[in-house]
C-alpha atoms as a PDB file:
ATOM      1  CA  UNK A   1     158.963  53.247  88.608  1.00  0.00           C
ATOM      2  CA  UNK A   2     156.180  52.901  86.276  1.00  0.00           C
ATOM      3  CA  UNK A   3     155.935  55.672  82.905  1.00  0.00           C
ATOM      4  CA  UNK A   4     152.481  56.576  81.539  1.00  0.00           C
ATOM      5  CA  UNK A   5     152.284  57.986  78.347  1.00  0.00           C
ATOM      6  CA  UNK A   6     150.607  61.599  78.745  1.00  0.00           C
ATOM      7  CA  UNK A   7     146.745  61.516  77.206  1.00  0.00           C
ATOM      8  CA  UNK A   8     145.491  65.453  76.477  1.00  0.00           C
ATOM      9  CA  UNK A   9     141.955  64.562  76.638  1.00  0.00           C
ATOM     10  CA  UNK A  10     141.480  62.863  79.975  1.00  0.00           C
ATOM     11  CA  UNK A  11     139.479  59.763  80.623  1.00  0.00           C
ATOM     12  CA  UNK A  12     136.693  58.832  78.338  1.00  0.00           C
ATOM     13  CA  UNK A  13     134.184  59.101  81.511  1.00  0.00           C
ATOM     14  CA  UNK A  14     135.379  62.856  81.463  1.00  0.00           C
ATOM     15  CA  UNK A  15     134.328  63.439  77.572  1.00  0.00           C
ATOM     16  CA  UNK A  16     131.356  61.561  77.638  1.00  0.00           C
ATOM     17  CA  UNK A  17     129.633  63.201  80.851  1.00  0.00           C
ATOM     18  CA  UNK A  18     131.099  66.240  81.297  1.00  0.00           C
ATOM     19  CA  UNK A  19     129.749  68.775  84.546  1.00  0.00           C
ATOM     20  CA  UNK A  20     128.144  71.678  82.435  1.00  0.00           C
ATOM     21  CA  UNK A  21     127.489  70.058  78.931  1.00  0.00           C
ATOM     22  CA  UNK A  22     126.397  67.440  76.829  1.00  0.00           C
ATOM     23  CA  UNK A  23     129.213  65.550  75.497  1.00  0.00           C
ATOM     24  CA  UNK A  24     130.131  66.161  71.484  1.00  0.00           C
ATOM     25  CA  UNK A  25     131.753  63.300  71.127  1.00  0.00           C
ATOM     26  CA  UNK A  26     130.742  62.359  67.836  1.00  0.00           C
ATOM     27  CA  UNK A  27     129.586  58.934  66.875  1.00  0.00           C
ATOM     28  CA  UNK A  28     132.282  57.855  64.266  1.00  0.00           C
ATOM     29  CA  UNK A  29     134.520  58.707  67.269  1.00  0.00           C
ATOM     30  CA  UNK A  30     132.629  56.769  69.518  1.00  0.00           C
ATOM     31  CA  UNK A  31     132.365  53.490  67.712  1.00  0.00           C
ATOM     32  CA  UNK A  32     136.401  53.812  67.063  1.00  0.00           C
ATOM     33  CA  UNK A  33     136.984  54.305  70.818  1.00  0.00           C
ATOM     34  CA  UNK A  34     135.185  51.346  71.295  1.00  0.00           C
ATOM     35  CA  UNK A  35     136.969  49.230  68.610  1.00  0.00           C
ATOM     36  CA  UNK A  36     139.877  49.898  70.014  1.00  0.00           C
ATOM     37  CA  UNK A  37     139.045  49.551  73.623  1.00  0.00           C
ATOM     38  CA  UNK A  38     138.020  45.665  72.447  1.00  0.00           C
ATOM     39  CA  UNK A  39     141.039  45.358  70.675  1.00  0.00           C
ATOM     40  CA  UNK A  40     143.464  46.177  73.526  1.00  0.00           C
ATOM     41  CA  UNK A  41     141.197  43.728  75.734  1.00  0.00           C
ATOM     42  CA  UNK A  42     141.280  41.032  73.287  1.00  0.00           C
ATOM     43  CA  UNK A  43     145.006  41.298  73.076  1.00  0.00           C
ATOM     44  CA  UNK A  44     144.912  40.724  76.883  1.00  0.00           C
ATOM     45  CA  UNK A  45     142.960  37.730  77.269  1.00  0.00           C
ATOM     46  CA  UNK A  46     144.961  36.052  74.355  1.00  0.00           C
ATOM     47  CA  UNK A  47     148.275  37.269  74.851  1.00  0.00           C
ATOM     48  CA  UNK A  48     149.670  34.101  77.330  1.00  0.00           C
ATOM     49  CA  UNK A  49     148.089  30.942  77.807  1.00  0.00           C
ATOM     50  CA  UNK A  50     146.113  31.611  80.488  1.00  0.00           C
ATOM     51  CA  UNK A  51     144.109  34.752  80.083  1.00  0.00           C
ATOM     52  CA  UNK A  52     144.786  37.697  81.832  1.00  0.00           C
ATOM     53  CA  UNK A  53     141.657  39.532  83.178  1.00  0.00           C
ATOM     54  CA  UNK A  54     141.599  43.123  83.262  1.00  0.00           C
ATOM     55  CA  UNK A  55     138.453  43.587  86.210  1.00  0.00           C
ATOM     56  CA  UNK A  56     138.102  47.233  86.333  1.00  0.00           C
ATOM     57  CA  UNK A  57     136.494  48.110  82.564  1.00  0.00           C
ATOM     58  CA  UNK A  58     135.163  51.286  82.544  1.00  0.00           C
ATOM     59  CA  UNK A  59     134.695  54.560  81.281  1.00  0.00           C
ATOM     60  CA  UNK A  60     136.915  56.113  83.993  1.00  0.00           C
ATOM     61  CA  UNK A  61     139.817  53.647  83.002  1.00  0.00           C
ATOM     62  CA  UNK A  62     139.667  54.795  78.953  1.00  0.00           C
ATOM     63  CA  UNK A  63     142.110  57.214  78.533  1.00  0.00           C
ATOM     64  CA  UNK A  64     141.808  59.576  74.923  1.00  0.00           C
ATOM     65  CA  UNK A  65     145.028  60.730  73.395  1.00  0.00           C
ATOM     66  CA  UNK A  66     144.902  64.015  71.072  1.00  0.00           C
ATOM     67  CA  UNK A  67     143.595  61.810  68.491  1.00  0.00           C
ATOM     68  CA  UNK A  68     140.806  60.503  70.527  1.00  0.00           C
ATOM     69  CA  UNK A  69     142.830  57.228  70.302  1.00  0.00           C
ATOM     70  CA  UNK A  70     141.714  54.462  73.241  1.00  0.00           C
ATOM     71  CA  UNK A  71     144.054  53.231  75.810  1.00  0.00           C
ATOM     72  CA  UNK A  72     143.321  50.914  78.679  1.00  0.00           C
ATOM     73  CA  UNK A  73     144.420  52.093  81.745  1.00  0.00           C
ATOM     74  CA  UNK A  74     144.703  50.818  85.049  1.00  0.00           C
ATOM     75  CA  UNK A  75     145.256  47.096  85.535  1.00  0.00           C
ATOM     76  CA  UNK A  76     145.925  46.691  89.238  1.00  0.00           C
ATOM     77  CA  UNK A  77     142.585  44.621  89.185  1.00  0.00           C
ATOM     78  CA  UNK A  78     143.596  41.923  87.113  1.00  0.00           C
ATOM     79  CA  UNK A  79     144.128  39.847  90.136  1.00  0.00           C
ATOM     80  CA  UNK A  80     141.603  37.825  92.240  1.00  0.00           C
ATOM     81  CA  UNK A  81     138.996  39.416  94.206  1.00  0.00           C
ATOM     82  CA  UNK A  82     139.851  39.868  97.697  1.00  0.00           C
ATOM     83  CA  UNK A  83     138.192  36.798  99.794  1.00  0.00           C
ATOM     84  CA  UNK A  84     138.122  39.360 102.510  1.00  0.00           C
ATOM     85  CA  UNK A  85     134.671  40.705 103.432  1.00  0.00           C
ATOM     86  CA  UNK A  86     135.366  44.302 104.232  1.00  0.00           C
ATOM     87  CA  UNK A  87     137.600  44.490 100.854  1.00  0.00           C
ATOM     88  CA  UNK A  88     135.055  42.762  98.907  1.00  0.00           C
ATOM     89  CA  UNK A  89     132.307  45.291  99.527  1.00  0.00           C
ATOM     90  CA  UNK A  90     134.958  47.916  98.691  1.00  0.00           C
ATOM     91  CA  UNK A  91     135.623  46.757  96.074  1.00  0.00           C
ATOM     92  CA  UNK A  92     132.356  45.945  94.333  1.00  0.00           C
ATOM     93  CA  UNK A  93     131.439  49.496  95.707  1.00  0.00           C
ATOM     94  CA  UNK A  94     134.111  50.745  92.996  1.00  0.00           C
ATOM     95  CA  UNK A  95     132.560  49.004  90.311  1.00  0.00           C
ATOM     96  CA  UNK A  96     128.823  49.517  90.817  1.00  0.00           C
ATOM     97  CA  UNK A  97     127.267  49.161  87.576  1.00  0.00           C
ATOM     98  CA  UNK A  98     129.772  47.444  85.554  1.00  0.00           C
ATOM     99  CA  UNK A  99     130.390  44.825  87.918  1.00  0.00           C
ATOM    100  CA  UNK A 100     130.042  41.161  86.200  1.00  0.00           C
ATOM    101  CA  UNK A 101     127.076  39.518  88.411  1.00  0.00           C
ATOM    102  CA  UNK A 102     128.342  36.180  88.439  1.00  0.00           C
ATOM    103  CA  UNK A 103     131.557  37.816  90.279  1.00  0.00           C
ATOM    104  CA  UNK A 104     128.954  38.696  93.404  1.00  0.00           C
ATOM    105  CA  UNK A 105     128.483  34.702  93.957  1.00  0.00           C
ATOM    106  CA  UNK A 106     131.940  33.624  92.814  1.00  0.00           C
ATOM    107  CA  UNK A 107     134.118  36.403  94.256  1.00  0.00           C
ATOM    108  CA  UNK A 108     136.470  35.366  91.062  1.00  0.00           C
ATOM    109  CA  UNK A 109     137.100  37.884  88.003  1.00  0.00           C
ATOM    110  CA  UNK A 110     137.210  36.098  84.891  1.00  0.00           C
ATOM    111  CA  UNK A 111     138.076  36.983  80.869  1.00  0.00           C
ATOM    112  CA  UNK A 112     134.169  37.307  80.731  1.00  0.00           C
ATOM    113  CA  UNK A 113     133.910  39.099  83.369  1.00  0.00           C
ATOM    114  CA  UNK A 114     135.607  41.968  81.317  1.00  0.00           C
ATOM    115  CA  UNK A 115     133.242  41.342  78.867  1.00  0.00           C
ATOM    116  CA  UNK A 116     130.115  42.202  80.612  1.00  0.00           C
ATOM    117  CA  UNK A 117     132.095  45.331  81.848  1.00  0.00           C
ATOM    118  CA  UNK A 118     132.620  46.090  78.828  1.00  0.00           C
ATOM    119  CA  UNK A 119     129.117  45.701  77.505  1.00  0.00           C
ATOM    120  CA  UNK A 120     128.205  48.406  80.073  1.00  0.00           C
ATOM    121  CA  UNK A 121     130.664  50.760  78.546  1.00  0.00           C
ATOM    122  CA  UNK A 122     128.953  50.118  75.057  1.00  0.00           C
ATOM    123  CA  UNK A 123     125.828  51.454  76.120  1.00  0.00           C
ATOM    124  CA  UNK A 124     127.309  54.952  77.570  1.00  0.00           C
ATOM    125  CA  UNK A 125     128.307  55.570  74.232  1.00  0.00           C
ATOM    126  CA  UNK A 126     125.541  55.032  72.636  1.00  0.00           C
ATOM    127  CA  UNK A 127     122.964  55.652  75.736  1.00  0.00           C
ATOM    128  CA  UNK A 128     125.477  59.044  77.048  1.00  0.00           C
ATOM    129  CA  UNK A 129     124.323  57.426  80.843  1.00  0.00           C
ATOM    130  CA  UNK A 130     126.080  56.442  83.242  1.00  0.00           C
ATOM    131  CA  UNK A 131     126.444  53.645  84.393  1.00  0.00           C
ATOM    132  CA  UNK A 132     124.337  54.298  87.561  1.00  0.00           C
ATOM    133  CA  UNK A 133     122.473  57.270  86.548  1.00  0.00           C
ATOM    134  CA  UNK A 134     119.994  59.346  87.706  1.00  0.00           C
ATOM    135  CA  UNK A 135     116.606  59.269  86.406  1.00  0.00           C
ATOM    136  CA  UNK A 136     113.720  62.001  86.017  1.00  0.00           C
ATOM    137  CA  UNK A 137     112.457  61.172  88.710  1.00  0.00           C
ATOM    138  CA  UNK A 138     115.645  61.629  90.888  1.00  0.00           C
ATOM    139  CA  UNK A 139     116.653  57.810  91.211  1.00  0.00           C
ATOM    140  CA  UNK A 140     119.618  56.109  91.128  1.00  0.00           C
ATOM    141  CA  UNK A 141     118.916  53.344  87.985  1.00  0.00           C
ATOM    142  CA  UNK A 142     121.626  50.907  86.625  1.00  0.00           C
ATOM    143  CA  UNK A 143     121.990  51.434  82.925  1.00  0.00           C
ATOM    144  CA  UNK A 144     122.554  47.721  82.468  1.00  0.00           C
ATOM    145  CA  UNK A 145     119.487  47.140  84.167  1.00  0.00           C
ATOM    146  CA  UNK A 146     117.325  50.046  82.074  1.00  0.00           C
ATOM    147  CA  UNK A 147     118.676  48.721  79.011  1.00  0.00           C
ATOM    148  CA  UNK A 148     117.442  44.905  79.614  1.00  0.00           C
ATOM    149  CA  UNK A 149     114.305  46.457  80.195  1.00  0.00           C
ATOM    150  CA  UNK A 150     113.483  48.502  77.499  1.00  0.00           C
ATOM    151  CA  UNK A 151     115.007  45.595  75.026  1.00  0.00           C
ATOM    152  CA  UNK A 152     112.500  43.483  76.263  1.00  0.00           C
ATOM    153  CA  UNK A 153     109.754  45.671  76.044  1.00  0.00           C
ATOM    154  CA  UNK A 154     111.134  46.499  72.270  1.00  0.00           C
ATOM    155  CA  UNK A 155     111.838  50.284  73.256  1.00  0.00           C
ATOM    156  CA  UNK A 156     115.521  50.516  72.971  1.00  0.00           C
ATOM    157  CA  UNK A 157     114.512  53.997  71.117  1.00  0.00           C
ATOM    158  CA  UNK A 158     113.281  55.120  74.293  1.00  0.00           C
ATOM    159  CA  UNK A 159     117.280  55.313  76.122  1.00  0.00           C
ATOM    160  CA  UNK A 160     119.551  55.726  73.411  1.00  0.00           C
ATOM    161  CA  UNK A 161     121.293  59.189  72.869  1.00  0.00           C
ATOM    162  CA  UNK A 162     118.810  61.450  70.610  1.00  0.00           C
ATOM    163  CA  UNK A 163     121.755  63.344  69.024  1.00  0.00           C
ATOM    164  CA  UNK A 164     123.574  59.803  68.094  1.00  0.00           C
ATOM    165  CA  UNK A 165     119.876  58.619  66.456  1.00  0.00           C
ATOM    166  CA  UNK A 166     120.485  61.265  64.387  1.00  0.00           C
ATOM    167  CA  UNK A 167     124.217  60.699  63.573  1.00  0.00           C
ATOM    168  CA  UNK A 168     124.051  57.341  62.504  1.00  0.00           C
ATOM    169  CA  UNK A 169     120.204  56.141  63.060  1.00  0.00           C
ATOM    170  CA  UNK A 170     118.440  54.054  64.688  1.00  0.00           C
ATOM    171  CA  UNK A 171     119.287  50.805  62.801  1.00  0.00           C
ATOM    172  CA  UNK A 172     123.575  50.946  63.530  1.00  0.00           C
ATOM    173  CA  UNK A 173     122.636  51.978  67.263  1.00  0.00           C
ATOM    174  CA  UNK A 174     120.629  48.895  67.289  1.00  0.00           C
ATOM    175  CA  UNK A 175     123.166  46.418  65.905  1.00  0.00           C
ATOM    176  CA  UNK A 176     125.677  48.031  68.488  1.00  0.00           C
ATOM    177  CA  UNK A 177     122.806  47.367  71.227  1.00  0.00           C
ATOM    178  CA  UNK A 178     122.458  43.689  69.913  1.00  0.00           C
ATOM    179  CA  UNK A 179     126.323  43.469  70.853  1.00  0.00           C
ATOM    180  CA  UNK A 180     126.154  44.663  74.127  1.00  0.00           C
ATOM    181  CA  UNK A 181     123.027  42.528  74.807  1.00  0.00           C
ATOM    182  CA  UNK A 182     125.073  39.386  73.981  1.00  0.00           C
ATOM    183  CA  UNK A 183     128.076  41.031  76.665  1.00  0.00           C
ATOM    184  CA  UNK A 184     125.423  41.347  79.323  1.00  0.00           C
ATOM    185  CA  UNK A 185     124.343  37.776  79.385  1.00  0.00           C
ATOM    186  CA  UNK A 186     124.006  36.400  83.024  1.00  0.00           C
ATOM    187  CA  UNK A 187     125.889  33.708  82.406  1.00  0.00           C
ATOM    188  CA  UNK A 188     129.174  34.187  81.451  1.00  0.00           C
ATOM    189  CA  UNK A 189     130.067  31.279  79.393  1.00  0.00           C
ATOM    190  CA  UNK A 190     127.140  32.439  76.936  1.00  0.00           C
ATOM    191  CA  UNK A 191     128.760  36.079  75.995  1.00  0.00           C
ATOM    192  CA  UNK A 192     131.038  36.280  73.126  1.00  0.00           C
ATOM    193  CA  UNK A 193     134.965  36.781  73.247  1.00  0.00           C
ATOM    194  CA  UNK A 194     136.167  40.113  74.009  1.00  0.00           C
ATOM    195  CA  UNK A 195     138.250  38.931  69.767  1.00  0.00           C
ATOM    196  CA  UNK A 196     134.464  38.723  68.736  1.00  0.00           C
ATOM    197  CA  UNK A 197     133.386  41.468  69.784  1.00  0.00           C
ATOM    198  CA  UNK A 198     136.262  43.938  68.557  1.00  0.00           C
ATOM    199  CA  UNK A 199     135.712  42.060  65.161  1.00  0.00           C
ATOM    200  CA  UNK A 200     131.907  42.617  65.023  1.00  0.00           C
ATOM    201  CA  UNK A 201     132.769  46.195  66.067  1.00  0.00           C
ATOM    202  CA  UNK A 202     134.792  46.482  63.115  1.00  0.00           C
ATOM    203  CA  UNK A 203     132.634  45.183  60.660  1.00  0.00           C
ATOM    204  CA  UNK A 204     130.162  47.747  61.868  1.00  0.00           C
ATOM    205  CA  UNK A 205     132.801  51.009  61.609  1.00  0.00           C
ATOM    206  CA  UNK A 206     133.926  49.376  58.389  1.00  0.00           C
ATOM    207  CA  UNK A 207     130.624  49.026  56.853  1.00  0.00           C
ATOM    208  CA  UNK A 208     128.714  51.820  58.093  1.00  0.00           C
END
């Protein structure tokens, strides 16, 4: 029998996009969630010698405490990808938009592959998308995808969260873009550690 330690406020998918609302999920608590999100994952992929991989980082699978404190949830993909075809397509079906691309050629999770993930899960705090979203003009859009874009057209303005612009400005959204920029690399050997990245996160909370 597994025990799961009770969490009052739900799933962070559930606070940042609720039904009838915008989220007010405050910045500050934002960046923290996200800190400590890295944290937990960096203490997985270091804690044996050979890295165990998480492969299902995402919004749905951050559970909040009363404190808004993070806690990873939900490890029963930290195994190999099924080889089989029909479980395959269910199972990158479950993790459209977070999904680690090199993953669709390899059919292998890897430490890095939690780091694209979580890259993804970076920009829905700081975007408030999801991470296939609808556009204005009714589309379906992946927010990875959006994001590239408008960083390479030098618009990042144009999909971040107006009320978090305001909260913290444009520059600290930016250096928390720059990190999930360097988490969405194609390649997976060029994106940092999942212990880098919950140390550059710190330095920003810490510094801000």
């Amino acid at each position: 029998m597994l025990v799961y330690e009770y969490v009052s406020n739900g799933s962070l998918f559930e606070v940042l996009h609720p039904e009838h609302h915008a989220s007010h999920l405050p910045l500050q608590a934002r960046l923290t969630i996200a800190e400590q999100a890295a944290e937990a994952l960096a203490y997985l992929h270091s804690a044996t010698t050979r890295p165990i991989t998480h492969g299902a980082v995402k919004s749905h699978n951050i559970l909040l405490d009363d404190d808004l404190s993070a806690k990873v949830s939900d490890f029963e993909a930290s195994h190999l990808v099924p080889v089989d075809e029909e479980e395959f397509i269910a199972f990158v079906q479950g993790a459209l938009g977070y999904l680690d691309p090199e993953c669709m050629q390899t059919h292998r999770l890897t430490d890095r592959s939690d780091v694209y993930s979580f890259g993804v899960l970076l920009l829905e705090l700081i975007t408030g998308k999801k991470a296939i979203y609808t556009d204005t003009a009714g589309k379906k859009r992946s927010l990875a995808t959006s994001f590239l874009v408008k960083m390479k057209e030098q618009r990042l303005r144009d999909i971040l969260d107006g009320k978090m612009v305001v909260e913290g400005g444009e520059q600290l959204l930016g250096e928390v873009a720059a990190i999930a920029m360097e988490c969405l690399s194609m390649k997976g050997e060029e994106r940092p550690s999942m212990k880098e990245v919950a140390e550059r996160l710190h330095s920003l909370r810490r510094f801000r």
